[in-house]
C-alpha atoms as a PDB file:
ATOM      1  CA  UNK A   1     -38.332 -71.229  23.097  1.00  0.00           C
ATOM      2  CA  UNK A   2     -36.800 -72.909  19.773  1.00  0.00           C
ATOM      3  CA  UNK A   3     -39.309 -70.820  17.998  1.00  0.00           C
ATOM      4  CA  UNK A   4     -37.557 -67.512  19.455  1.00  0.00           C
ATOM      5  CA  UNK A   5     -33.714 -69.557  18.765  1.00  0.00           C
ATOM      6  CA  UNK A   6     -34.841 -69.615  14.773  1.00  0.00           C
ATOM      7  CA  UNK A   7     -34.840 -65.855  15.155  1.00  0.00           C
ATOM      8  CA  UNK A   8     -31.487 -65.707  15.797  1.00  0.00           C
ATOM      9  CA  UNK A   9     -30.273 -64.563  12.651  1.00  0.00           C
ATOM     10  CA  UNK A  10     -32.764 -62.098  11.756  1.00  0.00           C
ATOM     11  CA  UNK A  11     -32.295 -60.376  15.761  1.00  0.00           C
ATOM     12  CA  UNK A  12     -28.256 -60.887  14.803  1.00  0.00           C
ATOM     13  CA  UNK A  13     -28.568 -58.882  11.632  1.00  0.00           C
ATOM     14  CA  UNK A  14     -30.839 -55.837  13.196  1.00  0.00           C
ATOM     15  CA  UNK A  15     -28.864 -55.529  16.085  1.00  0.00           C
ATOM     16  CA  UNK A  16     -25.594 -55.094  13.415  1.00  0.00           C
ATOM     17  CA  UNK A  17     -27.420 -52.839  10.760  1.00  0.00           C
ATOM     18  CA  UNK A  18     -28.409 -50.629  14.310  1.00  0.00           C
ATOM     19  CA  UNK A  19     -25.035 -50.148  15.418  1.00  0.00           C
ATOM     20  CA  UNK A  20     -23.157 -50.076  11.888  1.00  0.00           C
ATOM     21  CA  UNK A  21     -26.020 -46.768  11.067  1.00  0.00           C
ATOM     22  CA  UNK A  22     -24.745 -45.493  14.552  1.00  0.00           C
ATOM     23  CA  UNK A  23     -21.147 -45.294  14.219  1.00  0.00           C
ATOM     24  CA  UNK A  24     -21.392 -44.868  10.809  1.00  0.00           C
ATOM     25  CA  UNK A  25     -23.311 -41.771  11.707  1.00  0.00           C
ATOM     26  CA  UNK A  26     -20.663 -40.633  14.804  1.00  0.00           C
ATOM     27  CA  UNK A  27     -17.881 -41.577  12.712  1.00  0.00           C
ATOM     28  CA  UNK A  28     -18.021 -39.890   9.140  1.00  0.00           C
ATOM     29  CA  UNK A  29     -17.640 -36.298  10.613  1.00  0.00           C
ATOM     30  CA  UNK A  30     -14.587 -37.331  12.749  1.00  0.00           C
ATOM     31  CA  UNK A  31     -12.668 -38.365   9.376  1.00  0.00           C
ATOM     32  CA  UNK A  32     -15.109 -36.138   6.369  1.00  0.00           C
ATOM     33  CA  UNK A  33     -16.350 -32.825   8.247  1.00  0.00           C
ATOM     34  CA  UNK A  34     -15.885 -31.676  11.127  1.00  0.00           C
ATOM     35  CA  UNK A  35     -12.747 -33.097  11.923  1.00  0.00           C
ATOM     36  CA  UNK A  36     -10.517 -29.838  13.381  1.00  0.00           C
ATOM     37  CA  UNK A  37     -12.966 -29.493  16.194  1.00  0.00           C
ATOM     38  CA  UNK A  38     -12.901 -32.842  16.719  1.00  0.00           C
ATOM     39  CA  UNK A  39      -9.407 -32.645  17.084  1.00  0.00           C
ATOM     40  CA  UNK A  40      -9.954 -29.802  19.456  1.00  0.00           C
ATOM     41  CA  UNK A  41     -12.291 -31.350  21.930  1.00  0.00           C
ATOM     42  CA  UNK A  42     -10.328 -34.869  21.657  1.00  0.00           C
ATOM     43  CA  UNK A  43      -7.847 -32.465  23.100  1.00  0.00           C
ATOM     44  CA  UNK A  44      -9.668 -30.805  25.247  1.00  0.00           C
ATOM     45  CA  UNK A  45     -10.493 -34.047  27.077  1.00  0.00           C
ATOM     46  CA  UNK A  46      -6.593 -35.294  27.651  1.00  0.00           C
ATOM     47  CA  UNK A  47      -6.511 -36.907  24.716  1.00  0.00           C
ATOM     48  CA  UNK A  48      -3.947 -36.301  21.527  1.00  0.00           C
ATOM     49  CA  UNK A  49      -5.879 -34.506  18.933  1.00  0.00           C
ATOM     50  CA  UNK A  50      -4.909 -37.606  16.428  1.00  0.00           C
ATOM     51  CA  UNK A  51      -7.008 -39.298  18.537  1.00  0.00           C
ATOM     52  CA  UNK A  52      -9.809 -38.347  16.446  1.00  0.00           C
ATOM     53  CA  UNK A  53      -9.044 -39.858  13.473  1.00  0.00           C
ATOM     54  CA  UNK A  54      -8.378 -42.945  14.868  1.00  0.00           C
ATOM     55  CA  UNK A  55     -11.645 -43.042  17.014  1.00  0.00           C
ATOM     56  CA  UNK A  56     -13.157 -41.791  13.333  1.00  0.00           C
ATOM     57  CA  UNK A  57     -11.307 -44.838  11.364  1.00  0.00           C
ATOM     58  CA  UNK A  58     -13.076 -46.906  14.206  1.00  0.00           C
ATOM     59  CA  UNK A  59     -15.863 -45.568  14.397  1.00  0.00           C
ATOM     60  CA  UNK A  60     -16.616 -45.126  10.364  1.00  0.00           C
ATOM     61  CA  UNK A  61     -14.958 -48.771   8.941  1.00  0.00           C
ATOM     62  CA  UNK A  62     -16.089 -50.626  12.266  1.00  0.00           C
ATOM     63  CA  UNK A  63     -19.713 -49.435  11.284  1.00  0.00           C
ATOM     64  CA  UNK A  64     -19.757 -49.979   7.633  1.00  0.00           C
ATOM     65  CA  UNK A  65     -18.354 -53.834   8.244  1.00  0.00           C
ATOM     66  CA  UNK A  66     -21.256 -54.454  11.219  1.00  0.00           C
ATOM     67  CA  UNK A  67     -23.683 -53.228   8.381  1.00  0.00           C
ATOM     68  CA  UNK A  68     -22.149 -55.959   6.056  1.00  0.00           C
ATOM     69  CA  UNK A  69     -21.357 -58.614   8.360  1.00  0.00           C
ATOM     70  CA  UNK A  70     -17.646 -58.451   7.388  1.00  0.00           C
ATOM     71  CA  UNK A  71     -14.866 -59.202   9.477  1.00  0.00           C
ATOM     72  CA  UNK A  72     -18.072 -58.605  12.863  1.00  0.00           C
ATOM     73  CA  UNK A  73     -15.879 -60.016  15.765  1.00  0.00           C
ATOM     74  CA  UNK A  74     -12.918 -57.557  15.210  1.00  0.00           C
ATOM     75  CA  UNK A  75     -14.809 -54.958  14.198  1.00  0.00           C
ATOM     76  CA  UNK A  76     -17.091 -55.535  17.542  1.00  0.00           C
ATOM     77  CA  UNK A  77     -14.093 -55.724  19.316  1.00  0.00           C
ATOM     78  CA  UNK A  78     -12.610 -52.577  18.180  1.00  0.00           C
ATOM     79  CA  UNK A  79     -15.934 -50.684  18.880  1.00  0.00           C
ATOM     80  CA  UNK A  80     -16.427 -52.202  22.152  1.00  0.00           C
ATOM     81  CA  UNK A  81     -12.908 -51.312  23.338  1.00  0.00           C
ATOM     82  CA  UNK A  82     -13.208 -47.971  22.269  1.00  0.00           C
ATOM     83  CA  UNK A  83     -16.446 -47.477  24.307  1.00  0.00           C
ATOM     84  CA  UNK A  84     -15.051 -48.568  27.114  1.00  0.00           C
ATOM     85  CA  UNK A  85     -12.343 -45.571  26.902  1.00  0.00           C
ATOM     86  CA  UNK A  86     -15.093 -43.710  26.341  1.00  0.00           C
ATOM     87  CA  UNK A  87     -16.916 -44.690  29.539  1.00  0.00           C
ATOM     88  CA  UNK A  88     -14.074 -44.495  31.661  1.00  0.00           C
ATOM     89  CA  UNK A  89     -11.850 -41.267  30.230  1.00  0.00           C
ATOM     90  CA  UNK A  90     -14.722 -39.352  28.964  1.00  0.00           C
ATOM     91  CA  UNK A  91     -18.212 -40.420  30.902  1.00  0.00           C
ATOM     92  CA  UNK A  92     -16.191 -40.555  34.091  1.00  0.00           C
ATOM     93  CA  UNK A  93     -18.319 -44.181  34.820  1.00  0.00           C
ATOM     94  CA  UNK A  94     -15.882 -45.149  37.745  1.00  0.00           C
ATOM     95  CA  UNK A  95     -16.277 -41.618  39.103  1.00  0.00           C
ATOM     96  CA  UNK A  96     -19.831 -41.781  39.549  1.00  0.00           C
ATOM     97  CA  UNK A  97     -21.196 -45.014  38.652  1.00  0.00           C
ATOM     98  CA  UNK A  98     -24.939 -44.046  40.056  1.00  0.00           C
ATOM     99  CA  UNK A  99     -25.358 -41.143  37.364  1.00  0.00           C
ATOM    100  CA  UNK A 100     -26.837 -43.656  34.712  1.00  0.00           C
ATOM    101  CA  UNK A 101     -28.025 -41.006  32.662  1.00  0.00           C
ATOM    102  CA  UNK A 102     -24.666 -39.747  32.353  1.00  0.00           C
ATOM    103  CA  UNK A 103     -23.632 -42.661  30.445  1.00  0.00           C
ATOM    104  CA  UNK A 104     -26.062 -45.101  29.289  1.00  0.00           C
ATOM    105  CA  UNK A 105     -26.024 -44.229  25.416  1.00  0.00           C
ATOM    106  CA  UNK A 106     -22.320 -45.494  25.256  1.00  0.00           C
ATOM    107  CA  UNK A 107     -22.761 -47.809  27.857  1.00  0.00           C
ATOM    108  CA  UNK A 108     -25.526 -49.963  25.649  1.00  0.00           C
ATOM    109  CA  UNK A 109     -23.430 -49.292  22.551  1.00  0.00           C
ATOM    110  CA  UNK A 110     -20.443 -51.035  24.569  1.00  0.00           C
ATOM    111  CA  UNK A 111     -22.932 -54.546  25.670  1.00  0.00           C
ATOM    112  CA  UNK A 112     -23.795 -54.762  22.162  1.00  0.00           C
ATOM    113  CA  UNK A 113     -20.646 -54.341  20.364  1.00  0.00           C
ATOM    114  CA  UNK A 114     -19.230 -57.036  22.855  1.00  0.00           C
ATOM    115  CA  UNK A 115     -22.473 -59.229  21.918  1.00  0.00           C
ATOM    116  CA  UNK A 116     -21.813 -58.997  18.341  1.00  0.00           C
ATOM    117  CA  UNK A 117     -17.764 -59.821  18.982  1.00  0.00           C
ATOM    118  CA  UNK A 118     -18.595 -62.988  21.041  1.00  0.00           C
ATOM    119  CA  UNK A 119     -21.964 -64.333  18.729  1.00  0.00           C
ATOM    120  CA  UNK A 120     -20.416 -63.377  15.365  1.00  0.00           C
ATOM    121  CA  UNK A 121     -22.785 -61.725  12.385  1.00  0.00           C
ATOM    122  CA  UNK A 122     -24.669 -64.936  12.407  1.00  0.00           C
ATOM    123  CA  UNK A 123     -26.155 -66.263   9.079  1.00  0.00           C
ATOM    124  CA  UNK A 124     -27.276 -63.523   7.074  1.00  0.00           C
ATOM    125  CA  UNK A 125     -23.838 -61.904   6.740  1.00  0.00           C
ATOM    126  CA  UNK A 126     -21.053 -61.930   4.566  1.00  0.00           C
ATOM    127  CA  UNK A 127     -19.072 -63.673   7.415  1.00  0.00           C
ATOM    128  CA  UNK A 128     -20.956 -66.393   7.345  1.00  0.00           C
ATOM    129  CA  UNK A 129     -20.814 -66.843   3.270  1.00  0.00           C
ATOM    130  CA  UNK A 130     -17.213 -66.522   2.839  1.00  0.00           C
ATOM    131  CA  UNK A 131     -15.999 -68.361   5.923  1.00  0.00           C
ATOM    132  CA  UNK A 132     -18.895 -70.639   6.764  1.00  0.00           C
ATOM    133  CA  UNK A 133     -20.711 -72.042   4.206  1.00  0.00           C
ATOM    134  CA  UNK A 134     -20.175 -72.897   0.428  1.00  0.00           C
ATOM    135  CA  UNK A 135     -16.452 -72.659  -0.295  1.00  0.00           C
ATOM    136  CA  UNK A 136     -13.288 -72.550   1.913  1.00  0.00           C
ATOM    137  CA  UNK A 137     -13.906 -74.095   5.877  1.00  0.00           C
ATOM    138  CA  UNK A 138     -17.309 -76.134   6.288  1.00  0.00           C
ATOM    139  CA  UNK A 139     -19.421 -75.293   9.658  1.00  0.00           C
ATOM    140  CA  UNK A 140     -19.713 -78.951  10.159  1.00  0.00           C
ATOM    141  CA  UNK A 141     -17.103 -80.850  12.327  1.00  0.00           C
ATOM    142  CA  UNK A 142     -14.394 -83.218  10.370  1.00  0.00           C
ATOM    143  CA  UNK A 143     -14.318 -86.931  10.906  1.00  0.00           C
ATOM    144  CA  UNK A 144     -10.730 -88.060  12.207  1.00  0.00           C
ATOM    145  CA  UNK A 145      -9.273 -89.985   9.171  1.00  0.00           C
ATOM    146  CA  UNK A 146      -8.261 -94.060  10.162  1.00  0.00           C
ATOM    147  CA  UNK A 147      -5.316 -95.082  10.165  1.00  0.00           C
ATOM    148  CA  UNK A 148      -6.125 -98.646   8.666  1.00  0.00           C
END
């Protein structure tokens, strides 16, 4: 098992690079192309058309600092909370929670955003250079200066 714990980083950094190409991917049209039907189904589902751009800012920035490593627990967070409104305004979960296939895609997207906001980016991220290791705050634990 410590074999599969050295792993860590590397299964840290895929699972970020996976979901920073996703939103990446659902975000850029929100804010870059097609963002006045956007605004129209945002709309179209109870929501205020601005909506869009803010699910886009999300979506877009959230992804390209998961593919970096930069700033990973807030931008997790972010994602995470906004899949949640998804599941529950949009994919109707607490409606009919048996219809997996209904929601599933955001549902997964939701488990791993919250895994990357509780675990960090881990070591191969930018995270981990400029507030880990090297300059700034050191990882290791301070010794409690004596009094004498």
């Amino acid at each position: 098992m410590q074999g599969l714990e050295k792993l860590k980083p590397l299964a840290l950094l895929l699972l970020r690079v996976t979901l920073g190409v996703i939103f990446i991917y659902h975000g850029y049209p929100k804010l870059f192309g097609h963002t006045r039907q956007t605004m129209d189904a945002f709309a179209h589902m109870g929501f205020p058309p601005y909506f869009a751009y803010l699910a886009g800012v999300i979506e877009f920035f959230g992804g390209c600092l998961l593919l970096i490593g930069l700033f990973t627990r807030i931008a997790g967070l972010l994602i995470a909370a906004e899949m949640a409104v998804a599941l529950v305004q949009v994919q109707r979960i607490l409606e009919a929670p048996r219809a997996v296939h209904n929601y599933e895609f955001p549902l997964v997207l939701a488990a791993a955003a919250f895994t990357l906001a509780s675990l960090g980016a881990g070591l191969i991220s930018f995270d981990h250079v400029l507030f880990h290791g090297g300059g700034g705050r050191s990882s290791a634990p301070r010794k409690a200066k004596s009094k004498n």
